[in-house]
Structures are given as C-alpha cells and as structure tokens.
C-alpha atoms as a PDB file:
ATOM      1  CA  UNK A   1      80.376 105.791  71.298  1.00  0.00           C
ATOM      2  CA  UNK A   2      84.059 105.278  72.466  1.00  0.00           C
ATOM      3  CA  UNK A   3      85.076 108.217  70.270  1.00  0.00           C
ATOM      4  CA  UNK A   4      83.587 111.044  71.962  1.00  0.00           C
ATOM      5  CA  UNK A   5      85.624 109.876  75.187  1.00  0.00           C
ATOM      6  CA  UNK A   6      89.116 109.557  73.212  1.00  0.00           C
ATOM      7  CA  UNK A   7      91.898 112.121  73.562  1.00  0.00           C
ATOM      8  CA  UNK A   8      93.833 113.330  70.825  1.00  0.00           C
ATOM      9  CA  UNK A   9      96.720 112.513  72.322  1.00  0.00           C
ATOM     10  CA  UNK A  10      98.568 109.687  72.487  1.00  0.00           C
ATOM     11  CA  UNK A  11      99.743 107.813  75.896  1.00  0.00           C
ATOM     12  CA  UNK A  12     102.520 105.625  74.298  1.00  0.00           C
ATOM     13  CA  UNK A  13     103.954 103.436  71.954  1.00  0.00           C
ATOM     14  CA  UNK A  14     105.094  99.680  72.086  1.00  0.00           C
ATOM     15  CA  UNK A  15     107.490  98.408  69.881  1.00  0.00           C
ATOM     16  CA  UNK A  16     107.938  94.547  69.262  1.00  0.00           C
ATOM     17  CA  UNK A  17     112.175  94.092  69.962  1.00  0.00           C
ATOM     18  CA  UNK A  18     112.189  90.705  68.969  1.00  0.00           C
ATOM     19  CA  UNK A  19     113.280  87.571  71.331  1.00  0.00           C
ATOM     20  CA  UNK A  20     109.542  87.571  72.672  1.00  0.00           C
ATOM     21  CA  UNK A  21     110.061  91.384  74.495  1.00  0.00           C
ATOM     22  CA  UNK A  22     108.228  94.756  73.469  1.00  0.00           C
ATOM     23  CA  UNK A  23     109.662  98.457  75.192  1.00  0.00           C
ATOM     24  CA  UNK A  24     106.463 100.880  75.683  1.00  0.00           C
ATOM     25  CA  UNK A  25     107.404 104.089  75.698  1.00  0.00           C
ATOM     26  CA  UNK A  26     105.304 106.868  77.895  1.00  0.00           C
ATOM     27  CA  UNK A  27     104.946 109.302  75.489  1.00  0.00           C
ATOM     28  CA  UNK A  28     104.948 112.562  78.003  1.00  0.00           C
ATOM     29  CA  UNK A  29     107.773 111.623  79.911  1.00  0.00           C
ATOM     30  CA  UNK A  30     110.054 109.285  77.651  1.00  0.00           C
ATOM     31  CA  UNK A  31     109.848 106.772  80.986  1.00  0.00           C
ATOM     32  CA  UNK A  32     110.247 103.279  79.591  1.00  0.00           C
ATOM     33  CA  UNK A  33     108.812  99.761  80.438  1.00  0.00           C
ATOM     34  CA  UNK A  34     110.264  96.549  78.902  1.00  0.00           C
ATOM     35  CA  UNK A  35     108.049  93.053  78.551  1.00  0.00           C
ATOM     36  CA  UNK A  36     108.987  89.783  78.581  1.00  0.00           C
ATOM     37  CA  UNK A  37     106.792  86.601  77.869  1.00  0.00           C
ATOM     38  CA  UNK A  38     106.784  84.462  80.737  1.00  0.00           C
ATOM     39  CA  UNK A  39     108.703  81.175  81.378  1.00  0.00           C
ATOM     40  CA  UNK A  40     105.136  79.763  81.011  1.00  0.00           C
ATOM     41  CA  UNK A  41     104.556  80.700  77.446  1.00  0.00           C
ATOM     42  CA  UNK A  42     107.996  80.579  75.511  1.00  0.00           C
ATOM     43  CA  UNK A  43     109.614  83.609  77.181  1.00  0.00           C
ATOM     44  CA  UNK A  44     112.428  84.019  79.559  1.00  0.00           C
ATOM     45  CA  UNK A  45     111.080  85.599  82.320  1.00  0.00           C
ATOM     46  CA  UNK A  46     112.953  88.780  82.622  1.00  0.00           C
ATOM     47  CA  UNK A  47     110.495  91.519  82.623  1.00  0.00           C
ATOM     48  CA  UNK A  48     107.362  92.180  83.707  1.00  0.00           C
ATOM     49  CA  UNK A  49     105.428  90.474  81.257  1.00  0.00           C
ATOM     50  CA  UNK A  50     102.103  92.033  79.949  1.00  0.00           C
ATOM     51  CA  UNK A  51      99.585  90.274  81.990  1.00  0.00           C
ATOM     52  CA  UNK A  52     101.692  90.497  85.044  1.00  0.00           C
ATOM     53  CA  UNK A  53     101.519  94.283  84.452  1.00  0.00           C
ATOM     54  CA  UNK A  54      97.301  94.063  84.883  1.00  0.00           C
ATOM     55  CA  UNK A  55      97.873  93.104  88.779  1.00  0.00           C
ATOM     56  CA  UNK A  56     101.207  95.610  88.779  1.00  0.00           C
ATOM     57  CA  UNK A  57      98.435  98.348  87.450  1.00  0.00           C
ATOM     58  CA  UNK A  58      96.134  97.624  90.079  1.00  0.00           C
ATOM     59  CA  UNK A  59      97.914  97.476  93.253  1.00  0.00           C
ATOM     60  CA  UNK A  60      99.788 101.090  91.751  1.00  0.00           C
ATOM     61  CA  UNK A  61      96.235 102.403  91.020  1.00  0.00           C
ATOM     62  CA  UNK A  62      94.453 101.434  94.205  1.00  0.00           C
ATOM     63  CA  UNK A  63      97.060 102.989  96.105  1.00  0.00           C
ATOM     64  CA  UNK A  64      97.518 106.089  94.222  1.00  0.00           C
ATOM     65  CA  UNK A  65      93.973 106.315  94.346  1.00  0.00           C
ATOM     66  CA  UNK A  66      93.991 106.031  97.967  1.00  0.00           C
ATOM     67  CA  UNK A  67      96.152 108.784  98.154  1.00  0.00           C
ATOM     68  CA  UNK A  68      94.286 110.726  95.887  1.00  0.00           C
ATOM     69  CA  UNK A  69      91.357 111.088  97.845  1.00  0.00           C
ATOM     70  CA  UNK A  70      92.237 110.911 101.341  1.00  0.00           C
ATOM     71  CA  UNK A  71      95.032 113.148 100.966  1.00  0.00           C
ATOM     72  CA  UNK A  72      94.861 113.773 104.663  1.00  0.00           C
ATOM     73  CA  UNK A  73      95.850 110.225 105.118  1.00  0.00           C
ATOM     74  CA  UNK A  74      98.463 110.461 102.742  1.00  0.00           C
ATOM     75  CA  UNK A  75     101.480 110.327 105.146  1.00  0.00           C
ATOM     76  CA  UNK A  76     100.315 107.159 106.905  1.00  0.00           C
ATOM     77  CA  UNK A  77      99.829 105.427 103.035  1.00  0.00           C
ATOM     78  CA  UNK A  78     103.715 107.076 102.486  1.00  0.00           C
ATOM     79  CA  UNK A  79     105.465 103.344 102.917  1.00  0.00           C
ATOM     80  CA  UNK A  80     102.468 100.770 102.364  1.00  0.00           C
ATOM     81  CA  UNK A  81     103.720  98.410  99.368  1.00  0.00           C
ATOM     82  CA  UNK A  82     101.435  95.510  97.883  1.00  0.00           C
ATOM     83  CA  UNK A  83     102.521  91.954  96.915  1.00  0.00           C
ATOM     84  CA  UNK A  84     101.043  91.095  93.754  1.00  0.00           C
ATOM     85  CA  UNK A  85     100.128  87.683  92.118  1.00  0.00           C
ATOM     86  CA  UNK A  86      98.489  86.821  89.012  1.00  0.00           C
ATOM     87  CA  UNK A  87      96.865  83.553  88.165  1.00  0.00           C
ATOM     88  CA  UNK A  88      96.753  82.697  84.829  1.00  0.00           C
ATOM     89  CA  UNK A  89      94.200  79.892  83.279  1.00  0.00           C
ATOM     90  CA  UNK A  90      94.413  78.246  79.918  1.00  0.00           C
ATOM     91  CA  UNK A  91      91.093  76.825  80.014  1.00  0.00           C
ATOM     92  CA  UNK A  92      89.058  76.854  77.176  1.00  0.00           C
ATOM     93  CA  UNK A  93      91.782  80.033  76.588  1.00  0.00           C
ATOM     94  CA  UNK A  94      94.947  81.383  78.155  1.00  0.00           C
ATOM     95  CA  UNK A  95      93.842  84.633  80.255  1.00  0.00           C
ATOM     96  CA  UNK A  96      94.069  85.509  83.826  1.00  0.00           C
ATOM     97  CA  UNK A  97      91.657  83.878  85.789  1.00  0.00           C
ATOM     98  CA  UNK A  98      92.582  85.968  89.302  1.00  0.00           C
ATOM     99  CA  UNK A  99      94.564  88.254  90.377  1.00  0.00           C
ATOM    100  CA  UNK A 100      95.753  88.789  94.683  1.00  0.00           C
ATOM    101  CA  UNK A 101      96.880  91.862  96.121  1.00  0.00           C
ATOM    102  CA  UNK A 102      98.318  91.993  99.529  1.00  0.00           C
ATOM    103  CA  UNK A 103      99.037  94.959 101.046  1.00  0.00           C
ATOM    104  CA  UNK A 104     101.922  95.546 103.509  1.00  0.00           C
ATOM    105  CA  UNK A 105     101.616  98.815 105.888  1.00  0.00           C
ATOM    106  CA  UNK A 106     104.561 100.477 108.388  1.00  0.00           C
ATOM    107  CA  UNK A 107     104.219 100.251 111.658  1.00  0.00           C
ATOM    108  CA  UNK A 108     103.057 103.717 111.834  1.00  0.00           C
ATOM    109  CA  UNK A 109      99.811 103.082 109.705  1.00  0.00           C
ATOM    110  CA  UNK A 110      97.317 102.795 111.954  1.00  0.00           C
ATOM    111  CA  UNK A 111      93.840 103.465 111.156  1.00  0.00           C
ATOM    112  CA  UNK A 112      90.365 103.992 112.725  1.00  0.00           C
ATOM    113  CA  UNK A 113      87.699 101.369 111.444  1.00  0.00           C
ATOM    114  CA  UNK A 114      85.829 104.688 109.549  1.00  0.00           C
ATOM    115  CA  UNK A 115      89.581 105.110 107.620  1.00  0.00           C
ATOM    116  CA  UNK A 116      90.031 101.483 106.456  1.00  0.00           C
ATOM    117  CA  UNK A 117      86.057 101.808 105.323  1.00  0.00           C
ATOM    118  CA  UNK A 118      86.870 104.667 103.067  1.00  0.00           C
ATOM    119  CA  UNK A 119      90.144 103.337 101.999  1.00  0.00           C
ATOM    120  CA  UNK A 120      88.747  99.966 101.200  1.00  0.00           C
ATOM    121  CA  UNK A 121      85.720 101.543  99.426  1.00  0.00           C
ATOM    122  CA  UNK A 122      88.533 103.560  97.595  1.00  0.00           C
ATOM    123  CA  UNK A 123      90.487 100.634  96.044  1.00  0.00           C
ATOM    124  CA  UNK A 124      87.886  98.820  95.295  1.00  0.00           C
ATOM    125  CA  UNK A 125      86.183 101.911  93.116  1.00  0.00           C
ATOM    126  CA  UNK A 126      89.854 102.965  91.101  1.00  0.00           C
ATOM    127  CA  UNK A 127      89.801 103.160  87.848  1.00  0.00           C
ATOM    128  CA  UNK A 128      91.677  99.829  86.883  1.00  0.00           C
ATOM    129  CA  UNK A 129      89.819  97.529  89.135  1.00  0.00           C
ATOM    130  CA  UNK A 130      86.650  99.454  87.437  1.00  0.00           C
ATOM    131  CA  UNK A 131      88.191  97.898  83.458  1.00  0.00           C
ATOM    132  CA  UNK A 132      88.945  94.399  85.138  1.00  0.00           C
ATOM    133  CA  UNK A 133      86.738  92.005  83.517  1.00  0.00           C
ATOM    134  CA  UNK A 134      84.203  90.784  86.029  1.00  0.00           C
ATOM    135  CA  UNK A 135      84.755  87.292  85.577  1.00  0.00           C
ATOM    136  CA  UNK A 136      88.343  87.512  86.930  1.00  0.00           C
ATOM    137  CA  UNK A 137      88.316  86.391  90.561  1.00  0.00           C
ATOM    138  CA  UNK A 138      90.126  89.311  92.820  1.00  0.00           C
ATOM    139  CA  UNK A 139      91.207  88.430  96.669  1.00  0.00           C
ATOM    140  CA  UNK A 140      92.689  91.831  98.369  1.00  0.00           C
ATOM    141  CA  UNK A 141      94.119  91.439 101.547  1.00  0.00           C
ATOM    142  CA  UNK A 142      94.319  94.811 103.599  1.00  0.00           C
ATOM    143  CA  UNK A 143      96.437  92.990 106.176  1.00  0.00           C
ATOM    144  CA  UNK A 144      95.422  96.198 108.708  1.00  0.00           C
ATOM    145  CA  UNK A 145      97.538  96.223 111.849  1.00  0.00           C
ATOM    146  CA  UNK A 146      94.480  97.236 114.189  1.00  0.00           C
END
C-alpha cells in the first residue's frame, strides 16, 4: 500500500499559467521551475518542458547520487556536467520512448577501472532511473578519459 510510504508533507505545487506553461513551486525552499510544451506539441519551446525534465531528473540524480556515496570522490565529480536528450514516440501514444545521457568530465577526473565500476553501478541504481519505466530505452555514455 502506497500510503504507508507517503509523507505528510507536501514537495510542491504546480499551477497551470495559461499559454500552455505551468510554474512548480518547491515547497521548502520557494525555488521555482517554469514548463513549457514543446514546439512539437503546440507549445513554444521556452522552458523545460515536463518530459524533458524526466532526462533533466536523471542526469541531476545520477550525479548527485554519485556524489552521495563516494563522497571521497566527490572533488573529481566537482565539474562533470551531462548532455541530455529525450526521444519522444507517438506510437500507438505520445510518451518518451528513450532517453541519452552523456556525461562530460574535467580534465582532472581521472579514475581507476574499480572507481568507474562503482560509479557506474551508482547511476545506474539512483532513485530516478529506479521509477523509469522499463520499457523506455536508456543509452549512458560515461565518456571516461582513461
């Protein structure tokens, strides 16, 4: 029963603005987040729009997670960004059908074959790729530089 796992507390609130665009509000922090449709589906593009922020979500998580729990690896992380694309299909339904993730390390982040293990084994266990529907097709590119 989902119940038993819910908090009591809320995360955040979306409001519909009109014009195809919703703000969600983080509840703790006041931090916003605007959405846009895409160009693809009536919108105009200017914001994230809610299914780009599912491959946003996990390139963040994976590397927050990363961080997480190889802290001691932390400062060589400090730098790596991700490029992100998401594939949509509309086929028999629109919904994502895949979702890359490319990651992009300093020179500085160099890693023994043990650390890119872990770290790998670590993205690929956070909790977003976890809720990703199996049936979307994931290709993650570590791109390691040794």
């Amino acid at each position: 029963m989902l119940r038993k796992f819910m908090k009591k507390r809320m995360t955040s609130t979306v409001t519909y603005t009109g014009e195809l665009r919703t703000l969600a509000t983080h509840l703790q922090s006041s931090s916003v987040i605007e959405t846009d449709a895409p160009t693809d589906n009536q919108g105009k593009g200017e914001r994230f729009s809610p299914t780009d922020l599912i491959g946003t979500a996990l390139a963040a998580c994976m590397l927050t997670t990363m961080a997480i729990r190889a802290r001691d690896l932390e400062p060589r992380i400090r730098g790596c960004s991700t490029s992100t694309e998401k594939i949509m299909t509309s086929h028999p339904r629109r919904k994502i059908g895949g979702i890359r993730i490319n990651f992009h390390w300093s020179d500085e982040a160099l890693f023994t074959e043990k650390e890119k293990q872990l770290l790998e084994e670590i993205a690929y266990t956070c909790p977003v790729k976890e809720s990703i529907h199996p049936e979307i097709e994931l290709t993650i590119d570590f791109n390691w530089k040794n």
